[in-house]
Protein backbone atom coordinates (compact mmCIF):
# COMPACT_ATOMS: atom_id res chain seq x y z
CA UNK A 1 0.00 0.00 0.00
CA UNK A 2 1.45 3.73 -0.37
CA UNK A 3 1.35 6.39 1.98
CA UNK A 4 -2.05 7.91 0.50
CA UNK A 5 -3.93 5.50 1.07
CA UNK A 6 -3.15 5.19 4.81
CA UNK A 7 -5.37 5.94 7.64
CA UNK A 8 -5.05 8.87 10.47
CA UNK A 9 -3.53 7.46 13.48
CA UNK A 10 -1.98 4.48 12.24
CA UNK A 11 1.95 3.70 12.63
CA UNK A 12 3.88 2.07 9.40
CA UNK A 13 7.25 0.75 8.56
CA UNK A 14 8.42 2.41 5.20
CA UNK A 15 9.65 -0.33 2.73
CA UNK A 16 10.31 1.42 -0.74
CA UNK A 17 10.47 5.30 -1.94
CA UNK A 18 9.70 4.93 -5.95
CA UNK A 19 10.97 8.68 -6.58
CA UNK A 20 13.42 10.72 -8.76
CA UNK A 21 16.58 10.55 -7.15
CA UNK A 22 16.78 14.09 -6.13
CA UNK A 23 13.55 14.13 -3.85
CA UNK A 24 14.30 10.16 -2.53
CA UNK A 25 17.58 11.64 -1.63
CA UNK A 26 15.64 14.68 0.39
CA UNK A 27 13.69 12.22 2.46
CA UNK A 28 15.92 10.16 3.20
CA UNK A 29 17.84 12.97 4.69
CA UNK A 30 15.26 13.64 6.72
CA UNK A 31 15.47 10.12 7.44
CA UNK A 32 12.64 8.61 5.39
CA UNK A 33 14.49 5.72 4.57
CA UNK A 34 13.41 1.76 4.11
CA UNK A 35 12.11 0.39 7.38
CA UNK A 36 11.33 3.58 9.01
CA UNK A 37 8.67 3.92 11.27
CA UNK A 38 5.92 6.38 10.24
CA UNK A 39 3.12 7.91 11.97
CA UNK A 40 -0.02 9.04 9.91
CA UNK A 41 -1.20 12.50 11.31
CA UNK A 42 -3.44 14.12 8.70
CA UNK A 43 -4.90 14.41 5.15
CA UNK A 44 -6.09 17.36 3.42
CA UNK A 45 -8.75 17.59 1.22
CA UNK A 46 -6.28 18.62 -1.34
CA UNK A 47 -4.10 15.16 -1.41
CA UNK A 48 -1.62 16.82 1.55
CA UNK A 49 -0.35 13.93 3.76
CA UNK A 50 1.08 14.59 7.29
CA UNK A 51 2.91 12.18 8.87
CA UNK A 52 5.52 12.06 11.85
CA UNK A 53 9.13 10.51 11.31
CA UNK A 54 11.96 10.23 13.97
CA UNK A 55 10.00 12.95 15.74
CA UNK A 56 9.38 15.37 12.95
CA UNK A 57 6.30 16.36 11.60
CA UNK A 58 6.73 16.27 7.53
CA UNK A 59 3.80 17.56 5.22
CA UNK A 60 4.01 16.27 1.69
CA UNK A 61 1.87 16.40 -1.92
CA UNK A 62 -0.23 13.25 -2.84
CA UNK A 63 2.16 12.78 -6.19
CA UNK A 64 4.77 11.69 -3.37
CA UNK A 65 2.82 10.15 -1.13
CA UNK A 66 1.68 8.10 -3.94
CA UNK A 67 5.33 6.62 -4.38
CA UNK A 68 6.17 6.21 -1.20
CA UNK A 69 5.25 2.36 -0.45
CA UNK A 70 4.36 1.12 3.41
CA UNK A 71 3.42 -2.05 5.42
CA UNK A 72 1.16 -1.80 8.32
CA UNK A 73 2.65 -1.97 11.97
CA UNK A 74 0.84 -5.33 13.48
């Protein structure tokens, strides 16, 4: 499943970014990287998503969230 299509609330482990290299290389700076855990805080009516990673809020566009691939915390 990608990021998108997440619910609010619910924790993820990241487990592929399918981006150009120059914004995979941003988030994974920011320590978006595979295995990662990910909280789900918000998403906008627009496509925005907000999540929480390594104690940072990040806000990013659908387009992204759309290529960034996660598995469900059981």
């Amino acid at each position: 499943m990608t990021l998108s299509e997440g619910r609010i609330g619910q924790f993820y482990f990241v487990k592929e970014l399918k981006l150009e290299h120059t914004t995979k290389q941003r988030l994974e700076a920011l320590g978006l990287i595979d295995g990662t855990k990910v909280e789900l805080l918000n998403q906008n009516y627009n496509g925005a998503i907000v999540f929480k990673v390594r104690g940072t809020r990040l806000a990013i566009g659908k387009k992204i969230a759309d290529a960034i691939f996660v598995e469900e915390v059981a």
